[in-house]
C-alpha atoms as a PDB file:
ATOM      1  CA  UNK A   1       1.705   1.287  16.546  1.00  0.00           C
ATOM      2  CA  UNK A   2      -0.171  -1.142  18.850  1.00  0.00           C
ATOM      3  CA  UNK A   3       0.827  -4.671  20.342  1.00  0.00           C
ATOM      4  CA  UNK A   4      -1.174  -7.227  21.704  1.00  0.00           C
ATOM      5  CA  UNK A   5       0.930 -10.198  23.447  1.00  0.00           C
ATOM      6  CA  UNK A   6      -1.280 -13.292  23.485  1.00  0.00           C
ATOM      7  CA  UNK A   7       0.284 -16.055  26.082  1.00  0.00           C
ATOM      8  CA  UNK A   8      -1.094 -18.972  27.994  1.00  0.00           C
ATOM      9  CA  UNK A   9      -0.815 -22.722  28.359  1.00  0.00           C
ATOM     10  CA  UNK A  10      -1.241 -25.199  25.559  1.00  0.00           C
ATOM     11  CA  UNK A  11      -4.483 -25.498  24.760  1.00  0.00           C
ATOM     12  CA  UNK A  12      -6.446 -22.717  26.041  1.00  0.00           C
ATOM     13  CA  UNK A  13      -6.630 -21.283  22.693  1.00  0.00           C
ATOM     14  CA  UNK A  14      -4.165 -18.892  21.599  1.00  0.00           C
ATOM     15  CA  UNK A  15      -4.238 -20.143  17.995  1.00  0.00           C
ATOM     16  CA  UNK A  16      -7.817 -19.085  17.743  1.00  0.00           C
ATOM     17  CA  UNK A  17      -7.129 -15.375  19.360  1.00  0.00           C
ATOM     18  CA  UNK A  18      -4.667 -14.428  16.965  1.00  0.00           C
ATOM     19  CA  UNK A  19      -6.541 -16.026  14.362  1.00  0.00           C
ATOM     20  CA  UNK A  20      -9.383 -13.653  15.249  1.00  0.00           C
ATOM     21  CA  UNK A  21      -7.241 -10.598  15.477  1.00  0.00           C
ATOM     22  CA  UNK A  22      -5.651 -11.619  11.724  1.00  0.00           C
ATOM     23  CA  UNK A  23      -9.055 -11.338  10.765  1.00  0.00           C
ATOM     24  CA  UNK A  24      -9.420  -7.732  12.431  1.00  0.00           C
ATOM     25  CA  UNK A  25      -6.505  -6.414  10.974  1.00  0.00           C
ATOM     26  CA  UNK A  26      -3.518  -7.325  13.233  1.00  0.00           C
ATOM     27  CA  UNK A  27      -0.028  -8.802  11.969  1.00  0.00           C
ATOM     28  CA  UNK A  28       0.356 -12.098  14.009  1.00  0.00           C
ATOM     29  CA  UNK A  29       3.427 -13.957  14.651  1.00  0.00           C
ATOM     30  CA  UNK A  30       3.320 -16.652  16.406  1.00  0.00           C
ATOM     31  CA  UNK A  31       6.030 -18.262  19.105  1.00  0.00           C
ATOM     32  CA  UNK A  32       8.262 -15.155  18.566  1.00  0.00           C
ATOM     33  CA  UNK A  33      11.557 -15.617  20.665  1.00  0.00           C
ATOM     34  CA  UNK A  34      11.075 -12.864  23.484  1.00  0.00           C
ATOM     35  CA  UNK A  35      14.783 -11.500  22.796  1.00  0.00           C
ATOM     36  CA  UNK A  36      13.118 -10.417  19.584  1.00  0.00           C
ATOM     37  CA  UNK A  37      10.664  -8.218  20.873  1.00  0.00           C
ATOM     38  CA  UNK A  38      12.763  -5.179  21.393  1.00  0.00           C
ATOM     39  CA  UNK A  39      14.013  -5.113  18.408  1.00  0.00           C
ATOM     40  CA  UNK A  40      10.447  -5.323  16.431  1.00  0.00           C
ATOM     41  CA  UNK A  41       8.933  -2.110  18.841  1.00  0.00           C
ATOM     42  CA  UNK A  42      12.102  -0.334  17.371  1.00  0.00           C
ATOM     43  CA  UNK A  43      12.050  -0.987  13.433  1.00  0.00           C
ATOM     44  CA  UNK A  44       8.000  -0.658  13.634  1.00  0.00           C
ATOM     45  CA  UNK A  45       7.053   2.192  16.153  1.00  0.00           C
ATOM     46  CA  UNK A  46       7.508   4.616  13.029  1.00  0.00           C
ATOM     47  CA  UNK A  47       4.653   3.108  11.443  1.00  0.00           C
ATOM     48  CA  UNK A  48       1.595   4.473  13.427  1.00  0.00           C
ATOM     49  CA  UNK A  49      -0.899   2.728  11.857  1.00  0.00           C
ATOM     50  CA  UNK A  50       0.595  -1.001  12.120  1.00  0.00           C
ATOM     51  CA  UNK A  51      -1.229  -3.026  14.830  1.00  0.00           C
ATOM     52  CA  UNK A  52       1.118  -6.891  15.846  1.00  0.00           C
ATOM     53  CA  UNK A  53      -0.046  -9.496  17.832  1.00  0.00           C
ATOM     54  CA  UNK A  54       2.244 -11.679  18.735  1.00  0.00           C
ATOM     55  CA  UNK A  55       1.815 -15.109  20.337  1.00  0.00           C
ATOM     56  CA  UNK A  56       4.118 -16.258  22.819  1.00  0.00           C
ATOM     57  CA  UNK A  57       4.358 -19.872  24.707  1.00  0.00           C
ATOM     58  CA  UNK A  58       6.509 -21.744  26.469  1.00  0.00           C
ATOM     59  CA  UNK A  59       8.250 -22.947  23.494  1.00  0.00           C
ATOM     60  CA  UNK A  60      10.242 -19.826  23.607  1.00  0.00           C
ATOM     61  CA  UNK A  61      14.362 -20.107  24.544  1.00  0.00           C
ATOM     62  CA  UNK A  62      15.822 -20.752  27.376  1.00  0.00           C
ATOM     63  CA  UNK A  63      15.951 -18.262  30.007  1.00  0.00           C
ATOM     64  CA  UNK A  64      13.605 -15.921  27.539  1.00  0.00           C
ATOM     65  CA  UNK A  65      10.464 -15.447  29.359  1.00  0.00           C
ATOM     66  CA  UNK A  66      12.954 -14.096  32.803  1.00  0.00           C
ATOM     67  CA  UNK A  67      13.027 -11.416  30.471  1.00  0.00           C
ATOM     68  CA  UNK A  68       9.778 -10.426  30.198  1.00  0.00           C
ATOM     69  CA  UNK A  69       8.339  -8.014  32.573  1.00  0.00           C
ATOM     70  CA  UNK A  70      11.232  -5.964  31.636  1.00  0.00           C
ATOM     71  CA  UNK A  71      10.872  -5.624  28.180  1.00  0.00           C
ATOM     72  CA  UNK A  72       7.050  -4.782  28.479  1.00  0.00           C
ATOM     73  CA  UNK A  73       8.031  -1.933  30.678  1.00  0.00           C
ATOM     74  CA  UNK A  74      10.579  -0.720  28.492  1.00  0.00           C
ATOM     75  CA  UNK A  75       8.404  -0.857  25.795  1.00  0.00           C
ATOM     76  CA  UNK A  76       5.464   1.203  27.364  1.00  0.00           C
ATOM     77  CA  UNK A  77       8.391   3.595  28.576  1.00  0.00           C
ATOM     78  CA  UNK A  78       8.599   4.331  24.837  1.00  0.00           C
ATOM     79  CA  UNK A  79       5.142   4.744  24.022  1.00  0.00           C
ATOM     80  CA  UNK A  80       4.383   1.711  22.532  1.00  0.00           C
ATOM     81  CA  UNK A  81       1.167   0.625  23.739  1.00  0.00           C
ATOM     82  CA  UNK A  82       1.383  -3.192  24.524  1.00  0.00           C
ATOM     83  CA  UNK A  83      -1.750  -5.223  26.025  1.00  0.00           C
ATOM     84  CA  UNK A  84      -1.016  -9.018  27.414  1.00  0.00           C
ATOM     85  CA  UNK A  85      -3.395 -11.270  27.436  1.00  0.00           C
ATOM     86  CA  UNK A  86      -2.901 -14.354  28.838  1.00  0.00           C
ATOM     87  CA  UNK A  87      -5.358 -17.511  28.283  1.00  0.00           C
ATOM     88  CA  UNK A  88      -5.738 -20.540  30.577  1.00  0.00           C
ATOM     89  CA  UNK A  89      -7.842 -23.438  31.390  1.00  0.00           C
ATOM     90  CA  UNK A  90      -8.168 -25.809  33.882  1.00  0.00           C
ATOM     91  CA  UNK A  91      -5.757 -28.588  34.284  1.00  0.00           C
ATOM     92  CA  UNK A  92      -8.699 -31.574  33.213  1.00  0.00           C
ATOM     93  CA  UNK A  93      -9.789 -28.961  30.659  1.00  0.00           C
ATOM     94  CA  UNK A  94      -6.707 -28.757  28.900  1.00  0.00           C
ATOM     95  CA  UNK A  95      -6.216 -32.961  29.541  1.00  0.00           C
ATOM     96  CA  UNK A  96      -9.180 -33.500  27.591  1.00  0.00           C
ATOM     97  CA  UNK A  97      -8.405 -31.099  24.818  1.00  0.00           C
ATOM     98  CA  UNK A  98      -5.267 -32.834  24.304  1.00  0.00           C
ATOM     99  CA  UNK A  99      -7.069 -36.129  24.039  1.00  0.00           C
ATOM    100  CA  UNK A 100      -9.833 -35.165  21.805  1.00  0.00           C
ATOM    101  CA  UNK A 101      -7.436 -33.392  19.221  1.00  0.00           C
ATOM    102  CA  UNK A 102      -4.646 -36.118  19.595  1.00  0.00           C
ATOM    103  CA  UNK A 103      -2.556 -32.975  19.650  1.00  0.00           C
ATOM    104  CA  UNK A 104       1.170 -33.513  21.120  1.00  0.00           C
ATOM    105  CA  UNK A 105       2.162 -30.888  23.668  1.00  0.00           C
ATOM    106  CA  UNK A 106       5.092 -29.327  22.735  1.00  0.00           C
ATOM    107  CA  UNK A 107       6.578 -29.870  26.099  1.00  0.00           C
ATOM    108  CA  UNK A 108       6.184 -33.792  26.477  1.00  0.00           C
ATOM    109  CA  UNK A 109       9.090 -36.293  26.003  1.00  0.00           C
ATOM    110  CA  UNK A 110      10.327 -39.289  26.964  1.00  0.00           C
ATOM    111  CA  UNK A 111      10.099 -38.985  30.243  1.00  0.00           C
ATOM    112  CA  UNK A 112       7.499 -36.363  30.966  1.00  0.00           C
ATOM    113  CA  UNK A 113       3.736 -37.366  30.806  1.00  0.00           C
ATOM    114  CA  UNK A 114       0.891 -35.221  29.483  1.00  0.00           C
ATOM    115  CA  UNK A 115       0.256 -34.092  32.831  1.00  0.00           C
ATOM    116  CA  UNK A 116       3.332 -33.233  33.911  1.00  0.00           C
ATOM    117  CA  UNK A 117       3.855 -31.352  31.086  1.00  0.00           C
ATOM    118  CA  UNK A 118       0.447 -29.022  31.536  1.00  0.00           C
ATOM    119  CA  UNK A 119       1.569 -28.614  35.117  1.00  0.00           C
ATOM    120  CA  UNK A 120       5.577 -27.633  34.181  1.00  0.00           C
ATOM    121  CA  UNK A 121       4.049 -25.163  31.562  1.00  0.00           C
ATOM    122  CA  UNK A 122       2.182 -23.303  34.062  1.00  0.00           C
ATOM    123  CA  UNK A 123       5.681 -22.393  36.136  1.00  0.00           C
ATOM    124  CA  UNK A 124       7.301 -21.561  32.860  1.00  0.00           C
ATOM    125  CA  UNK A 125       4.803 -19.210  31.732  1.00  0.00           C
ATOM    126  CA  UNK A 126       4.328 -17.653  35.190  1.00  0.00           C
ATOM    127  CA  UNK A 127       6.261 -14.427  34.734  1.00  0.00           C
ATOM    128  CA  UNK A 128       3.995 -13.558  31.407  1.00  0.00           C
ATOM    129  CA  UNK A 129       0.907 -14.487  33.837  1.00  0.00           C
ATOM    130  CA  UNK A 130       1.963 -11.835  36.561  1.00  0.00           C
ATOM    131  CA  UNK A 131       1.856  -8.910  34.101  1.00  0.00           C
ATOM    132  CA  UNK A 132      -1.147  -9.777  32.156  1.00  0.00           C
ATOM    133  CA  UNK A 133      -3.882  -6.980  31.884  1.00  0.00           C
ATOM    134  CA  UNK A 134      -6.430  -9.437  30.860  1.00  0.00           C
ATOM    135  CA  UNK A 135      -6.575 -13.471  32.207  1.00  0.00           C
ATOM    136  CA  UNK A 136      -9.200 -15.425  30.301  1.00  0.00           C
ATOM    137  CA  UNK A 137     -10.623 -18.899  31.780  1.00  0.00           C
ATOM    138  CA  UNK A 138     -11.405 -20.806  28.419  1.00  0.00           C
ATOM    139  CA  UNK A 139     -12.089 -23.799  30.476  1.00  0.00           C
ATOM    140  CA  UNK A 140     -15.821 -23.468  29.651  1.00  0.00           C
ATOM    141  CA  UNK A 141     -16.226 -20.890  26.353  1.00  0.00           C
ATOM    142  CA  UNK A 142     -17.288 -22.296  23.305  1.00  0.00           C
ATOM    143  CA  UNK A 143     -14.978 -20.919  20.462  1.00  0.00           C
ATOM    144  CA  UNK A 144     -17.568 -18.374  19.300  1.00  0.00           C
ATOM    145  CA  UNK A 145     -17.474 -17.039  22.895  1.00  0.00           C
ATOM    146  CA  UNK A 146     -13.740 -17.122  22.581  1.00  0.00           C
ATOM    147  CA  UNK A 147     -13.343 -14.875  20.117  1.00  0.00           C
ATOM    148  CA  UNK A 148     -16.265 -12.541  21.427  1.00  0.00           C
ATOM    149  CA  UNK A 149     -13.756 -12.119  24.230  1.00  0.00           C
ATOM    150  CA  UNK A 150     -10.952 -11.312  22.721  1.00  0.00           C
ATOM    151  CA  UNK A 151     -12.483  -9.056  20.708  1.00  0.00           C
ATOM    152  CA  UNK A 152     -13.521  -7.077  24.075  1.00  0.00           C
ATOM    153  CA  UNK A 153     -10.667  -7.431  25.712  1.00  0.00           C
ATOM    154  CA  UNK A 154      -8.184  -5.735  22.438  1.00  0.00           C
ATOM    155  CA  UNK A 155     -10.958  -3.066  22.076  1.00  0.00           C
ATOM    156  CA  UNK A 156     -10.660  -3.860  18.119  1.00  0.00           C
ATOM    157  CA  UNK A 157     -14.890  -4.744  17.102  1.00  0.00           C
ATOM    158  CA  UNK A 158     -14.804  -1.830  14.316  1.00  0.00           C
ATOM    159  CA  UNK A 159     -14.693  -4.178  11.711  1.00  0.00           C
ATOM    160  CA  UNK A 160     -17.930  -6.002  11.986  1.00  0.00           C
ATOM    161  CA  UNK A 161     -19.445  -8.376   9.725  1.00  0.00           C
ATOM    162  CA  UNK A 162     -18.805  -7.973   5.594  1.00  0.00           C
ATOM    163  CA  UNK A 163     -22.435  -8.067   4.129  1.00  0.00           C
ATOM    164  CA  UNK A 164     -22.794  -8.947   0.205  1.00  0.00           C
ATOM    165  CA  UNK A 165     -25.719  -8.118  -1.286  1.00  0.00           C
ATOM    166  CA  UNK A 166     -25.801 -10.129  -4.546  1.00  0.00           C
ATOM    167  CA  UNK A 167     -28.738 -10.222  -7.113  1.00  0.00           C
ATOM    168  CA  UNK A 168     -29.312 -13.730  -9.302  1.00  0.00           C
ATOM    169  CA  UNK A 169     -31.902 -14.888 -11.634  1.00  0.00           C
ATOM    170  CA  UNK A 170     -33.638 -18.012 -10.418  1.00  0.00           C
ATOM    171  CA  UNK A 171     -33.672 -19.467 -14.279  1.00  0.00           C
ATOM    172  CA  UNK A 172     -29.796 -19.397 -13.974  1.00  0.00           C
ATOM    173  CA  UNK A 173     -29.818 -21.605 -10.583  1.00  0.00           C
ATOM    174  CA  UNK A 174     -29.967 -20.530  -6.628  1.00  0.00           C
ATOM    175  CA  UNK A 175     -26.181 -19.250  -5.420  1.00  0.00           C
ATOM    176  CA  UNK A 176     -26.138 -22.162  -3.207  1.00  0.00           C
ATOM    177  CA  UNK A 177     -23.700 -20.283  -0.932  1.00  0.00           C
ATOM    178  CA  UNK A 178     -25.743 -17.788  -0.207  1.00  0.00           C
ATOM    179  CA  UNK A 179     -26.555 -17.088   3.787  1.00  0.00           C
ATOM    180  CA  UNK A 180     -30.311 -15.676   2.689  1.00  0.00           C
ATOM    181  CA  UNK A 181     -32.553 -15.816  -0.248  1.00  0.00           C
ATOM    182  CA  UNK A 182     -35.362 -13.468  -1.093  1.00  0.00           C
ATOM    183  CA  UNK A 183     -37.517 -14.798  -4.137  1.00  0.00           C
ATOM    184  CA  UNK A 184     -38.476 -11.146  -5.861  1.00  0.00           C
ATOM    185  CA  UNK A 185     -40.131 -12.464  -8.884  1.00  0.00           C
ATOM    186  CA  UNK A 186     -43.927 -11.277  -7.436  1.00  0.00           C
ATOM    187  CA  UNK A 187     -42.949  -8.101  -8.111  1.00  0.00           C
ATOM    188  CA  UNK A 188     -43.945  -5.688 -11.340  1.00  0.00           C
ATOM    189  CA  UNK A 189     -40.990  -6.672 -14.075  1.00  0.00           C
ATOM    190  CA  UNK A 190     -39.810  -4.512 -16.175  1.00  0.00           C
ATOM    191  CA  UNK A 191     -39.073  -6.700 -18.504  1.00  0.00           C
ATOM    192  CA  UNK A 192     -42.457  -6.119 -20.043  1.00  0.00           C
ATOM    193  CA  UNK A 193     -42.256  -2.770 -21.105  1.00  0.00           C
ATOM    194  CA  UNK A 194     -40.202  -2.832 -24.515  1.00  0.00           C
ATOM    195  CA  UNK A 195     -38.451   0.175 -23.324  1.00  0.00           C
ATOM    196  CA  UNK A 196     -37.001  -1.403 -20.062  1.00  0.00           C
ATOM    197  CA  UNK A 197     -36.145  -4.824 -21.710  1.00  0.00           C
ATOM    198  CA  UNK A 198     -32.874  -3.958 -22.659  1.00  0.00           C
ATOM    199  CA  UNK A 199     -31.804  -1.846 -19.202  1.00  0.00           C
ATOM    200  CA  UNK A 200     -31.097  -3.336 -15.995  1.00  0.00           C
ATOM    201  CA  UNK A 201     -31.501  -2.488 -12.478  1.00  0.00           C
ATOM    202  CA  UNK A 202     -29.001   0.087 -12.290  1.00  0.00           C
ATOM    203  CA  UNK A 203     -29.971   2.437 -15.521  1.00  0.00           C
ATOM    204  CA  UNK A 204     -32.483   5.214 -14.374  1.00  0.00           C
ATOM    205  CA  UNK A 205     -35.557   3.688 -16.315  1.00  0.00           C
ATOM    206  CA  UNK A 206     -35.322   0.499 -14.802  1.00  0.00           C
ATOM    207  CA  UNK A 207     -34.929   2.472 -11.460  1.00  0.00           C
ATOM    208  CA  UNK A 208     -37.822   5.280 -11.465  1.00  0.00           C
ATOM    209  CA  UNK A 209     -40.244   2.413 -13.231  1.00  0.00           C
ATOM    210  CA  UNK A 210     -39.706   0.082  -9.925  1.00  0.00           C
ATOM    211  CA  UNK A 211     -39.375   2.917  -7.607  1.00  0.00           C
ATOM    212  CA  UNK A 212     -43.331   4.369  -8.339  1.00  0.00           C
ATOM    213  CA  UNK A 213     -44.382   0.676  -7.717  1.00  0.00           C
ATOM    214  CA  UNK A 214     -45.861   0.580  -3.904  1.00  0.00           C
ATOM    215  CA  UNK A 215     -45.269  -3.639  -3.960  1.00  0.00           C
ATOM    216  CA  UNK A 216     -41.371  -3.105  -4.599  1.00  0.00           C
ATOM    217  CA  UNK A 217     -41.514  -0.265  -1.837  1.00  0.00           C
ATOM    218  CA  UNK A 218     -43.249  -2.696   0.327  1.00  0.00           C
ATOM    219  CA  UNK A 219     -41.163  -5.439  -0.493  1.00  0.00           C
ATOM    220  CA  UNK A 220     -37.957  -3.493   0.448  1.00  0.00           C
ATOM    221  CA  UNK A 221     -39.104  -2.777   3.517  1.00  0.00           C
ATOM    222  CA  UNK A 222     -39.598  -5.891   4.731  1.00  0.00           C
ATOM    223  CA  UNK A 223     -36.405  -7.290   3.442  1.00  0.00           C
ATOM    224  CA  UNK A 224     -34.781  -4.324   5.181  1.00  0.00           C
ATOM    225  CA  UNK A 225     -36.529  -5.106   8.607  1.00  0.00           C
ATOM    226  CA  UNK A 226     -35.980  -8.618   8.449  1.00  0.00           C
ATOM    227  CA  UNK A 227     -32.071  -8.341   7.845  1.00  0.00           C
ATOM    228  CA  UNK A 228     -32.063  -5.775  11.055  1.00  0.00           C
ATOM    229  CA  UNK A 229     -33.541  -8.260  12.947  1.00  0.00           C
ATOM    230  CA  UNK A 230     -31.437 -11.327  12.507  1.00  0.00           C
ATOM    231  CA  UNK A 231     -27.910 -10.115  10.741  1.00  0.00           C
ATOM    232  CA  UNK A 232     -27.015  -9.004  14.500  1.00  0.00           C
ATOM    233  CA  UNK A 233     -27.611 -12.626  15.778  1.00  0.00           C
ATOM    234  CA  UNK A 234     -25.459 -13.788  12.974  1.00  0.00           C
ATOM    235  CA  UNK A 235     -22.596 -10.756  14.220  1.00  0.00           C
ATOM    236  CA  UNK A 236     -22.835 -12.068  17.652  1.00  0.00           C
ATOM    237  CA  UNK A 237     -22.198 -15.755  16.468  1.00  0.00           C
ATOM    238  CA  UNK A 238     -19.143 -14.172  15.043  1.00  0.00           C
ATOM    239  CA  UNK A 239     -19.973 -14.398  10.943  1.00  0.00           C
ATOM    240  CA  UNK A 240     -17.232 -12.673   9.440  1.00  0.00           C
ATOM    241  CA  UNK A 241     -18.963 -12.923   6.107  1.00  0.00           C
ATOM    242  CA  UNK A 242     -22.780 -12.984   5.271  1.00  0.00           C
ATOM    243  CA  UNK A 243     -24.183 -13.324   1.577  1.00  0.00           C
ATOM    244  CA  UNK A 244     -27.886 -11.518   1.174  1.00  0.00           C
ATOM    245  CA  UNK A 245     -28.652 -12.874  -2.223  1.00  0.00           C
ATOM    246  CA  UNK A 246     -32.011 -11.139  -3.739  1.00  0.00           C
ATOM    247  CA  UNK A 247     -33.001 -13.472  -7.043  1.00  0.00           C
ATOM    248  CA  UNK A 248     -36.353 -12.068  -9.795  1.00  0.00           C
ATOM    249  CA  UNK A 249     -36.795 -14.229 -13.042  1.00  0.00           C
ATOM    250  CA  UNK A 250     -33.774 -13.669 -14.965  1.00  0.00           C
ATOM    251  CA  UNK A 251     -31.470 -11.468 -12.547  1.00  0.00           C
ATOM    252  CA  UNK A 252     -31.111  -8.061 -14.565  1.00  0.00           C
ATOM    253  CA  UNK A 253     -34.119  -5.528 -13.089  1.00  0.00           C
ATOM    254  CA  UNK A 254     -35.565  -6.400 -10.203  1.00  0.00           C
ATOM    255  CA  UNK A 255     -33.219  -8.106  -8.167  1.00  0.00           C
ATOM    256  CA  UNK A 256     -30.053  -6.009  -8.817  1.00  0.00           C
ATOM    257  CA  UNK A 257     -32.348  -2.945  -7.927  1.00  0.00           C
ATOM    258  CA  UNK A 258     -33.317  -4.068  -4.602  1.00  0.00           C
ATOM    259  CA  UNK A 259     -29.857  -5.299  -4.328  1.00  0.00           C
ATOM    260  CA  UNK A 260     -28.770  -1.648  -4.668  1.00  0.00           C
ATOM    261  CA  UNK A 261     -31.380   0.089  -2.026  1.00  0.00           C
ATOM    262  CA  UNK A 262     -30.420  -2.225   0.426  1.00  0.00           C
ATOM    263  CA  UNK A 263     -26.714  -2.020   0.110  1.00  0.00           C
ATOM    264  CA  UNK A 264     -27.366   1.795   0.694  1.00  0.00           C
ATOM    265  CA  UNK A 265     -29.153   1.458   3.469  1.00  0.00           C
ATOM    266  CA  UNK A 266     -27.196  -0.708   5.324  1.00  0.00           C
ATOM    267  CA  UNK A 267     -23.877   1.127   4.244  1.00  0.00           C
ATOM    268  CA  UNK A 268     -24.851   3.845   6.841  1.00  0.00           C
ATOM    269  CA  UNK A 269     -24.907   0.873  10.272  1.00  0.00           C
ATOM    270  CA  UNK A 270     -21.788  -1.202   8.284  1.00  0.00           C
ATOM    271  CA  UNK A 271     -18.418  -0.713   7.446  1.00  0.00           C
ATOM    272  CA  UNK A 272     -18.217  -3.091   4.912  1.00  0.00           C
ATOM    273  CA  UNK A 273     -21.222  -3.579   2.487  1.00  0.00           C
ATOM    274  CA  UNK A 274     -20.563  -5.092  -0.925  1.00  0.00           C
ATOM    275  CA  UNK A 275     -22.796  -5.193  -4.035  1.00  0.00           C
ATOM    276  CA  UNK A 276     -22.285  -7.944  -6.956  1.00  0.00           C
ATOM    277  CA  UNK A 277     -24.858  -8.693  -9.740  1.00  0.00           C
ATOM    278  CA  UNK A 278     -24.133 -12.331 -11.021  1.00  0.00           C
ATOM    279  CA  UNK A 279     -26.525 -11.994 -14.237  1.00  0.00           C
ATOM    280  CA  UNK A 280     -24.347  -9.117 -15.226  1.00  0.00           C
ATOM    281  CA  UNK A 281     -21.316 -10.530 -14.683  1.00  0.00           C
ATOM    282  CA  UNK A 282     -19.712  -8.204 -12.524  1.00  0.00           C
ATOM    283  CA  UNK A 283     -17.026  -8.036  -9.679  1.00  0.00           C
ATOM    284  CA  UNK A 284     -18.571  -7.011  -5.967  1.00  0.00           C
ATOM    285  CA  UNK A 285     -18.435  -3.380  -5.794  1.00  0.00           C
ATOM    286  CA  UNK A 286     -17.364  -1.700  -2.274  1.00  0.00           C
END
C-alpha cells in the first residue's frame, strides 16, 4: 500500500492534485480528520496493491494537525510508505484566486477578513509544512504545469495518455470529437473487387489485398510518423484522452485496417491503446 498526503493553504491547488492522482489510479479522500489516519494504514496495509491520497487542510478538528508528525512516523515505522506534499502560493496569489473564483475560504467569518484568514491558515497548517518531502510554489504554474508536477513529485507517470484509434466512413458524417482526422479515401478500395465487398478491414482478404498495395504502406507510414511527432506534445499538455479517427468512403475496409496497424504499433510505446470501428458498430477493443 502507498499514501500520498496532499496539504497546503486554500487555494494553491490541492483539488486539482488529487484530481490528477484519481485519474492515475489513487483513492482520494479529501479533508480526512487526521485522528483517522491511523486507523485507515491499519484496515488497508493488507492490500498491497491499493495506492490513497488523501487531502488534508486546515478544516480538519481541533487540535488534529498537533498530531501529525507523529502519526507519519508511526506510519513509516510500519512500512507504510507515506509521501507529503504540501502546496502553497503567495499571499497576493492566493488573494487574487479567491477573488477571481468568488470562492469563500473556509476559514473566514464574521470577524476575520480574507486576509487574515490566508495568513491564520499558514500557522495552522505549519506542522504538515515542516514534514513535507515535497513543497510546491503554485504561485506562478499554470494548471497543466500543476499537474506535470505532481505527477513527478508521486513518481506515478505509468499511465500515460489513452489513445483511440477509431475508423468512420465520411458518407456517415466526421466524429466531430475526434482529436485527429486522416481522410483515407485516396487509397485502393476494396470495395471494388466483388470478392472483398462483403469483408471488412479485419477479415484476411480485405487485409492481404491492402497490405500488397505500396500507397496504403506509404500512407501508414506517414500517419505513424506524424502521430510520433505531435501525440507527445499533446502528453506533455496533460491529454488524458486522445481520439485518432482514420475515415475511407464508407468506414468498413480501409479505414478500420489502418485503424488496426496503427493500434499495433503504438501498443508497443503505450499502455493504453484502444481500437473501435463505428461503421461496424462495435465497442472499443483494449
Amino acid at each position: 500500500m502507498r499514501i500520498v498526503v496532499i496539504s497546503g493553504r486554500s487555494g494553491s491547488g490541492k483539488t486539482t492534485a488529487l484530481q490528477l492522482l484519481e485519474d492515475v489510479g489513487f483513492t482520494c479522500i479529501d479533508n480526512l480528520p487526521v485522528s483517522l489516519l491511523p486507523a485507515l494504514v491499519n484496515q488497508a496495509a493488507a492490500k498491497q496493491d491499493y495506492k490513497f491520497a488523501i487531502g488534508i487542510d486546515a478544516r480538519n478538528i481541533d487540535g488534529d494537525l498537533s498530531r501529525f508528525q507523529k502519526i507519519i512516523a508511526n506510519s513509516q515505522n510500519l512500512g507504510t510508505p507515506c509521501s507529503v506534499v504540501f502546496l502553497d502560493a503567495a499571499n497576493q496569489i492566493l488573494l487574487k484566486r479567491f477573488s477571481e473564483t468568488r470562492r469563500k475560504h473556509p476559514l473566514t467569518s464574521k470577524t476575520r477578513s480574507l486576509q487574515e484568514a490566508i495568513i491564520a491558515e499558514q500557522t495552522i497548517l505549519q506542522p504538515i509544512a515542516e514534514v513535507a518531502d515535497f513543497t510546491l510554489d503554485t504561485s506562478n504554474l499554470s494548471l497543466h504545469e500543476l499537474r506535470s508536477a505532481i505527477k513527478k513529485m508521486v513518481g506515478d507517470e505509468t499511465e500515460g495518455t489513452a489513445l483511440l484509434f477509431e475508423s468512420f466512413g465520411f458518407k456517415y458524417g466526421l466524429p466531430t470529437y475526434a482529436d485527429f482526422v486522416f481522410d483515407v479515401r485516396c487509397l485502393p478500395n476494396p470495395f471494388w473487387n466483388p470478392e472483398l465487398r462483403l469483408q471488412t478491414g479485419l477479415e484476411d482478404g480485405v487485409v492481404n489485398f491492402l497490405k500488397g498495395q505500396p500507397e496504403v504502406a506509404a500512407m501508414l507510414e506517414d500517419i505513424d510518423a506524424y502521430l510520433r511527432k505531435w501525440v507527445p506534445s499533446f502528453e506533455a499538455n496533460n491529454r488524458s484522452y486522445l481520439t485518432i479517427a482514420v475515415g475511407c468512403t464508407g468506414g468498413m475496409h480501409r479505414s478500420v485496417y489502418l485503424c488496426e496497424r496503427l493500434a499495433e504499433r503504438f501498443s508497443a510505446d503505450y499502455a493504453n491503446v484502444q481500437t473501435r470501428h463505428r461503421q461496424l458498430g462495435d465497442r472499443p477493443k483494449f
